[in-house]
N, C-alpha and C. Protein backbone atom coordinates (compact mmCIF):
# COMPACT_ATOMS: atom_id res chain seq x y z
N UNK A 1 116.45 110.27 102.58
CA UNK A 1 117.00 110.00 103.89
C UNK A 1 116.81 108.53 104.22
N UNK A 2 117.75 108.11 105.25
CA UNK A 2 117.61 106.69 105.41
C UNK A 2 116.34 106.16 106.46
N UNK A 3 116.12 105.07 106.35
CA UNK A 3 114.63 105.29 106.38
C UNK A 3 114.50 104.11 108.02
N UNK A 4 116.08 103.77 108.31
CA UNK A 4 116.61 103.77 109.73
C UNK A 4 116.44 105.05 110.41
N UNK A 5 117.30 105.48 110.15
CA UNK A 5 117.24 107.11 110.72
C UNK A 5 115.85 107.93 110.93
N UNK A 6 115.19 107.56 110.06
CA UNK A 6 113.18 108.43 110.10
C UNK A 6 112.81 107.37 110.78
N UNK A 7 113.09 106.05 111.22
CA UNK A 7 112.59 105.02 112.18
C UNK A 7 113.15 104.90 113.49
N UNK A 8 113.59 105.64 114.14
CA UNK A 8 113.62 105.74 115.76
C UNK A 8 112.77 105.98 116.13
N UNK A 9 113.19 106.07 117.39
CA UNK A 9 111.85 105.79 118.72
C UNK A 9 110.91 106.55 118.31
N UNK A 10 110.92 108.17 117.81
CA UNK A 10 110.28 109.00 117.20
C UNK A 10 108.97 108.77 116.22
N UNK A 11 110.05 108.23 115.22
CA UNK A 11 109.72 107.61 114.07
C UNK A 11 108.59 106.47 113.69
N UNK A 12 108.87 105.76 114.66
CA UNK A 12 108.28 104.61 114.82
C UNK A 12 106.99 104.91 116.12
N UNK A 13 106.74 106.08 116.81
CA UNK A 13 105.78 106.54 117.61
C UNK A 13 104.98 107.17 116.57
N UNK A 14 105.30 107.93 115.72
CA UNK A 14 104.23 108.32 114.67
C UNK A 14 103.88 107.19 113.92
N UNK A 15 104.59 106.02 112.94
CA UNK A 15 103.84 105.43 112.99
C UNK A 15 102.24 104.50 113.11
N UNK A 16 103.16 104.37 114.44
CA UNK A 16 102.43 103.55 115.25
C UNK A 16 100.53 104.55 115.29
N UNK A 17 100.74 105.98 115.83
CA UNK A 17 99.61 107.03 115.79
C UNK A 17 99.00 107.25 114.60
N UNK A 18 99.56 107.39 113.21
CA UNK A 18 99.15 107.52 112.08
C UNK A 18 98.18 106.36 111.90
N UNK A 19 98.69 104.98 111.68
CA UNK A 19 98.10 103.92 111.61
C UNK A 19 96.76 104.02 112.26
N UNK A 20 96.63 104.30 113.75
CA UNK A 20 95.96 103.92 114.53
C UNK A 20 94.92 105.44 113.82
N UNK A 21 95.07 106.83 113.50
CA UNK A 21 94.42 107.57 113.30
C UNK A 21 94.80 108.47 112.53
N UNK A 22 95.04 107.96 111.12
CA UNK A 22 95.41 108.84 110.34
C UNK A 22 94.97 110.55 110.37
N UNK A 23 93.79 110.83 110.58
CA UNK A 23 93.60 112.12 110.73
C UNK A 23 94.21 112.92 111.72
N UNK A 24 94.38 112.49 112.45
CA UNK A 24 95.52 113.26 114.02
C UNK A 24 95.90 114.64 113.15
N UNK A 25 95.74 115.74 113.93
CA UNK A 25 96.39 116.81 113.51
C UNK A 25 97.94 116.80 113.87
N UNK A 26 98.63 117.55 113.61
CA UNK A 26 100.18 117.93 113.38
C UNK A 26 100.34 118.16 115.18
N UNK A 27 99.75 119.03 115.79
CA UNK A 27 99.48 119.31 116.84
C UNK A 27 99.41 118.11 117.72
N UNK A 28 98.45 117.69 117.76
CA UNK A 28 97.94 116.49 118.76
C UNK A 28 99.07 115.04 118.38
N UNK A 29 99.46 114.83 117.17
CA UNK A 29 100.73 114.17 117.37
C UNK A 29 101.86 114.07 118.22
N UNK A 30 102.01 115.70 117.76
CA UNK A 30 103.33 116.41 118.17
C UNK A 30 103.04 116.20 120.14
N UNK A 31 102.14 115.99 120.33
CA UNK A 31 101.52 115.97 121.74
C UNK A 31 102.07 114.54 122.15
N UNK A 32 101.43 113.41 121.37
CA UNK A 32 101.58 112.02 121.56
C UNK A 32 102.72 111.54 121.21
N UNK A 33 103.54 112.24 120.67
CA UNK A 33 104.87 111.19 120.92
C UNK A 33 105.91 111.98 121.22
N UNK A 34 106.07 113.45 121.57
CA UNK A 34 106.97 114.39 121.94
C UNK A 34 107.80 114.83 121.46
N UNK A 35 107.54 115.72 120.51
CA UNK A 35 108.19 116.62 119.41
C UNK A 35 107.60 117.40 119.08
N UNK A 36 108.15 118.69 119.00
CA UNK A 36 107.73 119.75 118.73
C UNK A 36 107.08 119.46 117.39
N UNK A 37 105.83 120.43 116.84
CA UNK A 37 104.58 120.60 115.47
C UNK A 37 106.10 120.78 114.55
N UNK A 38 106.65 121.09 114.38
CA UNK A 38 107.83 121.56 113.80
C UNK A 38 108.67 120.38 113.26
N UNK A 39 109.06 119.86 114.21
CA UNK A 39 109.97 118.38 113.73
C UNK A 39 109.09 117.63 113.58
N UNK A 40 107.40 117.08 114.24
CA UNK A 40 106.76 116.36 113.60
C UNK A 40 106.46 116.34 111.95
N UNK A 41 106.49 117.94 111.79
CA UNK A 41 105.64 118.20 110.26
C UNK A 41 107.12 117.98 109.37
N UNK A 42 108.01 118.04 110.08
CA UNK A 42 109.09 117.64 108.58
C UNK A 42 109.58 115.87 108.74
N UNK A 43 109.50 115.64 109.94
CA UNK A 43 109.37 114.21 109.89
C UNK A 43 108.44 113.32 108.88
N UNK A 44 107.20 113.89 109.07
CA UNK A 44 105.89 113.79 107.99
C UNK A 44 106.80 113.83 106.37
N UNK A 45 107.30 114.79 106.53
CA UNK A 45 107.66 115.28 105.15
C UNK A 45 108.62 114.25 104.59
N UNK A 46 109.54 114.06 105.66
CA UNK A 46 110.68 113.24 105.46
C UNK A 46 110.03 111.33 104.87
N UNK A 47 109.31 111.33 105.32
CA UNK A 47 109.06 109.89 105.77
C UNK A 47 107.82 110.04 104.68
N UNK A 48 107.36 110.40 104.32
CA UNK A 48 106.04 110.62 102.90
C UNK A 48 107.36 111.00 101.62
N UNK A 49 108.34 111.38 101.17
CA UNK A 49 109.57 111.84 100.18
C UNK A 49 110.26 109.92 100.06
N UNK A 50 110.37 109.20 101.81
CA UNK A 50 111.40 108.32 101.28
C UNK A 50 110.81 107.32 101.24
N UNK A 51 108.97 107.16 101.11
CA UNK A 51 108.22 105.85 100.70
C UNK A 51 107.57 105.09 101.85
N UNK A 52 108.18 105.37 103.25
CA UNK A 52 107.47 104.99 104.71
C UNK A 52 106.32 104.49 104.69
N UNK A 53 105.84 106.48 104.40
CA UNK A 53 104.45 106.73 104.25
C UNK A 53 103.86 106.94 103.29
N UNK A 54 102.96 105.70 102.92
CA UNK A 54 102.50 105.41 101.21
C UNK A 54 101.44 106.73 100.97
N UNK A 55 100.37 106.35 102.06
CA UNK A 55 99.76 107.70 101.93
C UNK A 55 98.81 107.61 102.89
N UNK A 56 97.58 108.16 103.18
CA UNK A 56 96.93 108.58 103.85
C UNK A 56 94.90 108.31 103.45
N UNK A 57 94.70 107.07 104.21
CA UNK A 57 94.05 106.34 103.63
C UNK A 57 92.24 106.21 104.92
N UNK A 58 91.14 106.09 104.32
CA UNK A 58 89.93 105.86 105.14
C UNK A 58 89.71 104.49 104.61
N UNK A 59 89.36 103.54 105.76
CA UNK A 59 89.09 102.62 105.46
C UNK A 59 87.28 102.35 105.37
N UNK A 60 86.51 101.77 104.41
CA UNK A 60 85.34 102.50 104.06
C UNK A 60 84.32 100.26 104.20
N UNK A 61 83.56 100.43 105.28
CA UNK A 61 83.15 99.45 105.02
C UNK A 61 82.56 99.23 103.59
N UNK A 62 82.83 98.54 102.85
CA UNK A 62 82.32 97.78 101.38
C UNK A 62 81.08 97.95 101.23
N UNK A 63 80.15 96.95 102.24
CA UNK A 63 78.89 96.07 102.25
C UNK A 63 78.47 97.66 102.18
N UNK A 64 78.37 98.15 102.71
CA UNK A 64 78.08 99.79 102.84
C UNK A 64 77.59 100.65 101.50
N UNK A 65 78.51 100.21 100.41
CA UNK A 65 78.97 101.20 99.19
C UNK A 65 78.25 99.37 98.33
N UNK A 66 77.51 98.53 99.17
CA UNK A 66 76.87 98.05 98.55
C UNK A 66 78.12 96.71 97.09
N UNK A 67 78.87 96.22 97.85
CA UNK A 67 79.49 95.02 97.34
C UNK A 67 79.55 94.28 98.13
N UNK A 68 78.95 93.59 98.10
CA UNK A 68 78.12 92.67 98.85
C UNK A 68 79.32 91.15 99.22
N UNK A 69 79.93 91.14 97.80
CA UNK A 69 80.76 89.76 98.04
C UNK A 69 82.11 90.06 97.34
N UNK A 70 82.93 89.51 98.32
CA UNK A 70 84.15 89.60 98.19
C UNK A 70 84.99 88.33 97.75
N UNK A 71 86.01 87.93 97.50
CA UNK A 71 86.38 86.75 96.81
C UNK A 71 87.91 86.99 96.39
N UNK A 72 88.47 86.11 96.76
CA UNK A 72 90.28 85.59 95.98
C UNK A 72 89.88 84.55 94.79
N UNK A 73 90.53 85.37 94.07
CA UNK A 73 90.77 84.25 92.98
C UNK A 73 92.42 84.30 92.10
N UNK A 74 92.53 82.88 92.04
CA UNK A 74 94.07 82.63 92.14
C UNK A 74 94.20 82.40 90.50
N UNK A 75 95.08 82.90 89.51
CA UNK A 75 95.08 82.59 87.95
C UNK A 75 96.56 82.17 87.71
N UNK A 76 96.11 81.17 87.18
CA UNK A 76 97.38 80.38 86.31
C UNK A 76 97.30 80.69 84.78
N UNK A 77 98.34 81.21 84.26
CA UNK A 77 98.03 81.62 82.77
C UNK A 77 99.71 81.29 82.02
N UNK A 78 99.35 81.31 80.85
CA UNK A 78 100.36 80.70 80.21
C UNK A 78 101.64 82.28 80.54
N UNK A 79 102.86 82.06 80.21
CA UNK A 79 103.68 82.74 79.66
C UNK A 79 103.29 84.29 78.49
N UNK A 80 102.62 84.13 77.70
CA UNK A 80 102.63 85.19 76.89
C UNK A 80 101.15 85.69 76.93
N UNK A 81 100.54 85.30 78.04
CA UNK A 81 98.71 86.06 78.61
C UNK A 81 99.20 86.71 80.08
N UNK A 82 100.56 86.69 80.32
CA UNK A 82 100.85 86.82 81.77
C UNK A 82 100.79 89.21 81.27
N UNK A 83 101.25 89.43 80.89
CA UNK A 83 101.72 90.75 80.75
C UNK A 83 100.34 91.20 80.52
N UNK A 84 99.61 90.42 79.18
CA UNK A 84 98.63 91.28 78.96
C UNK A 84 97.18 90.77 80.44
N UNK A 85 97.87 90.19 80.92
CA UNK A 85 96.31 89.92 82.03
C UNK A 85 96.24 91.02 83.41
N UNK A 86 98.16 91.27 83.31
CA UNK A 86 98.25 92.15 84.05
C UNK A 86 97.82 93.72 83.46
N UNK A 87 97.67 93.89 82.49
CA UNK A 87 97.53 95.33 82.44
C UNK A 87 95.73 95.54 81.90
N UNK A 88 95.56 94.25 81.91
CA UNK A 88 93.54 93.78 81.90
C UNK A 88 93.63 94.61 83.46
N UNK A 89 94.01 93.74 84.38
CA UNK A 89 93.51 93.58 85.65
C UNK A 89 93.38 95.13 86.11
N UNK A 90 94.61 95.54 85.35
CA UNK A 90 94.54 97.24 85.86
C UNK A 90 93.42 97.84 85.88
N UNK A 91 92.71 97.16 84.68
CA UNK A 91 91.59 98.33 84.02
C UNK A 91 90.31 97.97 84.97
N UNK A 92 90.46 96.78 85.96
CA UNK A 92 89.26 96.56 86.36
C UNK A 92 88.93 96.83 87.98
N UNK A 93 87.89 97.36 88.25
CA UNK A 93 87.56 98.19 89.01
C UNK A 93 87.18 97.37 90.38
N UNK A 94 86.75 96.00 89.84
CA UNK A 94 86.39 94.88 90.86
C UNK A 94 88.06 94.30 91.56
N UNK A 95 88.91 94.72 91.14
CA UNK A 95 90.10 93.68 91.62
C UNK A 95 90.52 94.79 92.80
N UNK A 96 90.75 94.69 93.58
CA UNK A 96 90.77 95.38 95.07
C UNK A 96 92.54 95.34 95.44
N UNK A 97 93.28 94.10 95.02
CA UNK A 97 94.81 93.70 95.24
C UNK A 97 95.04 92.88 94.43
N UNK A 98 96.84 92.80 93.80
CA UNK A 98 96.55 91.79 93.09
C UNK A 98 98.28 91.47 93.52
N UNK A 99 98.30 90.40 93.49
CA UNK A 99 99.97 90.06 93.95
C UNK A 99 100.43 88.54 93.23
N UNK A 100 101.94 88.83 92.64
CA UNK A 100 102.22 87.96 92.21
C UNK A 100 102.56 86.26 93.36
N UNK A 101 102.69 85.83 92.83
CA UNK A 101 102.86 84.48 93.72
C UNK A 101 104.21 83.67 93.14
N UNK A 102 104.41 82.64 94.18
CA UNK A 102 105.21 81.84 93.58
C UNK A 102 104.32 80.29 93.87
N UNK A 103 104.80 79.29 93.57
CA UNK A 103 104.33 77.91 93.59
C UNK A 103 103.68 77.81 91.87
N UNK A 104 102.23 77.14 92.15
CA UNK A 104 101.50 76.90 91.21
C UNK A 104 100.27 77.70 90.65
N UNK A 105 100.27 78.44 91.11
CA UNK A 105 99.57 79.67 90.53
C UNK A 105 100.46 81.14 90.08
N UNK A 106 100.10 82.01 89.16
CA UNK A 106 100.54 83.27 89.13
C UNK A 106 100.77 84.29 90.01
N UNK A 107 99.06 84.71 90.22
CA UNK A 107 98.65 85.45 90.87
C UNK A 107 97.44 85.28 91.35
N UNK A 108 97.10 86.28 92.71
CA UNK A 108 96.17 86.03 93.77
C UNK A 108 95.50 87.53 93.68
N UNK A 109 93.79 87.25 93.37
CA UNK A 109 93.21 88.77 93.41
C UNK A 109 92.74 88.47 94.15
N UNK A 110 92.36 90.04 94.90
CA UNK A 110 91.38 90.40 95.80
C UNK A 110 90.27 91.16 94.96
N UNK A 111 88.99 90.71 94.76
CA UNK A 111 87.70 91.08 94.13
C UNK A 111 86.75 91.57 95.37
N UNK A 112 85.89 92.21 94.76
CA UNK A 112 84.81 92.84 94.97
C UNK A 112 83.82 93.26 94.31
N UNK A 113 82.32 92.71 94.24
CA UNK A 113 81.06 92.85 93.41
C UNK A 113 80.12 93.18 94.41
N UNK A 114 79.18 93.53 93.53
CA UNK A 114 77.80 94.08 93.73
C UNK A 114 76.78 92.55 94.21
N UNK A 115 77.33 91.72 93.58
CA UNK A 115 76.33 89.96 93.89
C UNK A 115 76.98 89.25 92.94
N UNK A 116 76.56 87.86 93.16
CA UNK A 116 77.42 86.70 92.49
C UNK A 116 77.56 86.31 90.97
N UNK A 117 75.90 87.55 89.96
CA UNK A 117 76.01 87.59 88.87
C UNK A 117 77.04 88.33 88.09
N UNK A 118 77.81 89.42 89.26
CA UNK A 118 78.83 90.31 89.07
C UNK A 118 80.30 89.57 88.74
N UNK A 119 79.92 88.76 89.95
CA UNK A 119 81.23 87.87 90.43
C UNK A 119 81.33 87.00 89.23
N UNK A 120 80.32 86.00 88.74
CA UNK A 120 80.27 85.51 87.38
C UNK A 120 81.00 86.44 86.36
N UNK A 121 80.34 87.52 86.02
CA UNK A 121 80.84 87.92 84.78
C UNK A 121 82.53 87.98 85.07
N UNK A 122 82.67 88.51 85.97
CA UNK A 122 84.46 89.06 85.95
C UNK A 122 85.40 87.58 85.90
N UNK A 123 84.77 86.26 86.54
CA UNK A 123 85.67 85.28 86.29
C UNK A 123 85.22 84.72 84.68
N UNK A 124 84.37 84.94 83.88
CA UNK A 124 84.08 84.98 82.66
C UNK A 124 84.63 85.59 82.00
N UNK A 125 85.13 86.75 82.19
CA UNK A 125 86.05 87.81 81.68
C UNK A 125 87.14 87.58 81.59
N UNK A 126 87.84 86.79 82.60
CA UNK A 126 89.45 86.30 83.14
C UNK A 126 89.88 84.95 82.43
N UNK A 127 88.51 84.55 81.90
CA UNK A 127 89.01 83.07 81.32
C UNK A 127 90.00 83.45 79.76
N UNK A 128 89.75 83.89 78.88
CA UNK A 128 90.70 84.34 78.40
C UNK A 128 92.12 84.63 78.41
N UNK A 129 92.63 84.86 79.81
CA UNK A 129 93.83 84.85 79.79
C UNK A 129 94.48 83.78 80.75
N UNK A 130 93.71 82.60 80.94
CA UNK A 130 94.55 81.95 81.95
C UNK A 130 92.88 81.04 82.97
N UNK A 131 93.41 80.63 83.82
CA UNK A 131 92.53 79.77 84.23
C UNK A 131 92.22 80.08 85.87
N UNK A 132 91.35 80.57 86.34
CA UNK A 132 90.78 81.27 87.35
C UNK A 132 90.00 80.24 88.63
N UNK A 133 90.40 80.13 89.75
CA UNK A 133 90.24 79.75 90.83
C UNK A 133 89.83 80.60 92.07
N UNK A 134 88.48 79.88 92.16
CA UNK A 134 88.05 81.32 93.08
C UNK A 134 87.28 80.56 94.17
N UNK A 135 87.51 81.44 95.41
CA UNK A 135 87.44 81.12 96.93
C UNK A 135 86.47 82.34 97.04
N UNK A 136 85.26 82.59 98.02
CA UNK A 136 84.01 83.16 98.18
C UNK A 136 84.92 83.71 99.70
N UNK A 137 84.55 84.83 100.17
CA UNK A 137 84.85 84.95 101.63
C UNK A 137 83.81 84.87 102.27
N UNK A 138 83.71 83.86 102.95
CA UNK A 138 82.18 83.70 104.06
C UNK A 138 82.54 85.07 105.33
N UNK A 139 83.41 85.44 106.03
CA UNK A 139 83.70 86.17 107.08
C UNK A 139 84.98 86.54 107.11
N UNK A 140 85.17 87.20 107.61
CA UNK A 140 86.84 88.16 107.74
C UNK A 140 87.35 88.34 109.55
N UNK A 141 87.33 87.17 110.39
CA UNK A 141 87.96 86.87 111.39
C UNK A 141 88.74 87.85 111.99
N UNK A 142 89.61 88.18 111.22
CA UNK A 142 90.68 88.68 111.78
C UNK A 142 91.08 89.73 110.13
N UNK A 143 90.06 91.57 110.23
CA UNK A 143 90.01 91.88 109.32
C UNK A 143 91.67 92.90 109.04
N UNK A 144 92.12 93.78 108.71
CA UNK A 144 93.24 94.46 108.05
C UNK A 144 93.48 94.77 109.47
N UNK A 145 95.06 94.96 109.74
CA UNK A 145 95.66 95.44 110.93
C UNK A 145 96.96 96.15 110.51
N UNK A 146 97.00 97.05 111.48
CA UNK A 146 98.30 97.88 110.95
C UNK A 146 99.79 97.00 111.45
N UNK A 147 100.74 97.91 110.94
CA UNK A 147 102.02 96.46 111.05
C UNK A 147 102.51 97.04 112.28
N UNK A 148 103.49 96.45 113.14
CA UNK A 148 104.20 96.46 114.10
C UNK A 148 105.06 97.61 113.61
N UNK A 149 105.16 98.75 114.54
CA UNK A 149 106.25 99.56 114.15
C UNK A 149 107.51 99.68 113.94
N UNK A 150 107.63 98.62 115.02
CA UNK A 150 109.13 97.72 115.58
C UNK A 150 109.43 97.22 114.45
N UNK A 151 108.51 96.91 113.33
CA UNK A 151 109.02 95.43 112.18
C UNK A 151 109.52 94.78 112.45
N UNK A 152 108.93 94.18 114.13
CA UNK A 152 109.24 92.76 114.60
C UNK A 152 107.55 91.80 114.54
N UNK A 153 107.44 90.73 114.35
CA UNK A 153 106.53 90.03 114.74
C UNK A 153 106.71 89.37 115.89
N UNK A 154 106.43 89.14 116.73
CA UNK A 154 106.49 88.75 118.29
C UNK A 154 105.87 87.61 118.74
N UNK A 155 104.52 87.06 118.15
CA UNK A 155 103.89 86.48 118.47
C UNK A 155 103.52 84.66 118.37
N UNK A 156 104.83 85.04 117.17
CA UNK A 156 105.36 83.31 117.00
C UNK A 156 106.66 83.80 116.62
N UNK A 157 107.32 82.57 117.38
CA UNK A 157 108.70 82.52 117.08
C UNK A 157 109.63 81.25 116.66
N UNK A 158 110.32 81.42 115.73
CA UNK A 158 110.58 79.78 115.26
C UNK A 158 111.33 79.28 116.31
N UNK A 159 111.17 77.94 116.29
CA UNK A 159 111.94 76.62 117.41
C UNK A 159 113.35 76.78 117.00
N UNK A 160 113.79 77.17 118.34
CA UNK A 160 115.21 77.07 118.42
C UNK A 160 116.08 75.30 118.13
N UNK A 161 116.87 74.79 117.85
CA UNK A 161 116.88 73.20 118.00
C UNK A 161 117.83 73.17 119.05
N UNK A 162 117.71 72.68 119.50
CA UNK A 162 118.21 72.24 120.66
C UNK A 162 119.61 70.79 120.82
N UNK A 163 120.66 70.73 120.83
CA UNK A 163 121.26 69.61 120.35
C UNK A 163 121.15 69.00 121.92
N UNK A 164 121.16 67.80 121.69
CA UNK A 164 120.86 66.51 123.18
C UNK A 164 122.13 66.49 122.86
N UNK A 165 122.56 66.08 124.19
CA UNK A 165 123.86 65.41 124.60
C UNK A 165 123.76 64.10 125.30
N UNK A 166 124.71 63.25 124.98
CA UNK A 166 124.03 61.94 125.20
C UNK A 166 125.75 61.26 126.30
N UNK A 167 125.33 60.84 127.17
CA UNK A 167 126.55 60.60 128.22
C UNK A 167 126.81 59.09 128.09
N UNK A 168 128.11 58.96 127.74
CA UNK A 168 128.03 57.42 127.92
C UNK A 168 128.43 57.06 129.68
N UNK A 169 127.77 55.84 129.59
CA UNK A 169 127.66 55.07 131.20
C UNK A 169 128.63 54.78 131.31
């Protein structure tokens, strides 16, 4: 189904509730954005079938489960270490995200260790395929937020230009 159509006002009210509390029962949804348990639970269905809804996720403080340090590190690697670094990276349990880039680097991981002798070994590990640049996270400011339901951003907006008109005397 089109994934306009599972995004109306409806659509985009679950959302918005899921995000904010994934556990919500079918019920208490169906409460908060006004639709019957019925059309909520196939909405669910609809919108988890056409990719919406990736899945259904706890977010688990780290430091907690005892990884202490977190870290981006950016790899530049030749042409023919690029495939096999990607299917390294798969195997490793410390890389948290990994996204390709454009400019002067490849790609950008998101890591996670136990302490900085951890953090050592894995950029020791990475040298092999390419050349590893790594940023420490001192604090997380402004930590994961759910997206706008709207899939508008609102909060900056680019400068309109403005043309001057110029009067002759």
């Amino acid at each position: 189904m089109d994934s306009a159509i599972l995004l109306d006002s409806y659509g985009r009210k679950l959302v918005d509730e899921l995000q904010a509390n994934a556990r919500l029962s079918v019920a208490e949804l169906s409460r908060r954005i006004g639709l019957s348990a019925t059309a909520v639970t196939e909405r669910l269905k609809q919108m988890e079938e056409s990719g919406i809804i990736e899945s259904y996720a706890a977010q688990i403080d780290r430091e907690a489960l005892g990884l202490e340090v977190m870290a981006f590190i950016r790899m530049s690697c030749a042409g023919q270490s690029y495939h096999r670094l990607i299917d390294y990276l798969q195997s490793l349990e410390e890389v948290r995200e990994c996204h390709h880039l454009t400019g002067g680097d490849d790609l950008l991981l998101k890591v996670t260790t136990h302490d900085m002798a951890h953090l050592e070994a894995l950029i020791e590990a990475l040298l092999p395929y390419g050349t590893p640049t790594t940023s420490l996270v001192l604090s997380s400011p402004v930590p994961h937020r759910p997206y706008a339901a709207s899939g508008k951003l609102a909060t900056v907006a680019p400068k309109t230009r403005q043309l001057r008109r110029f009067q002759r005397g």
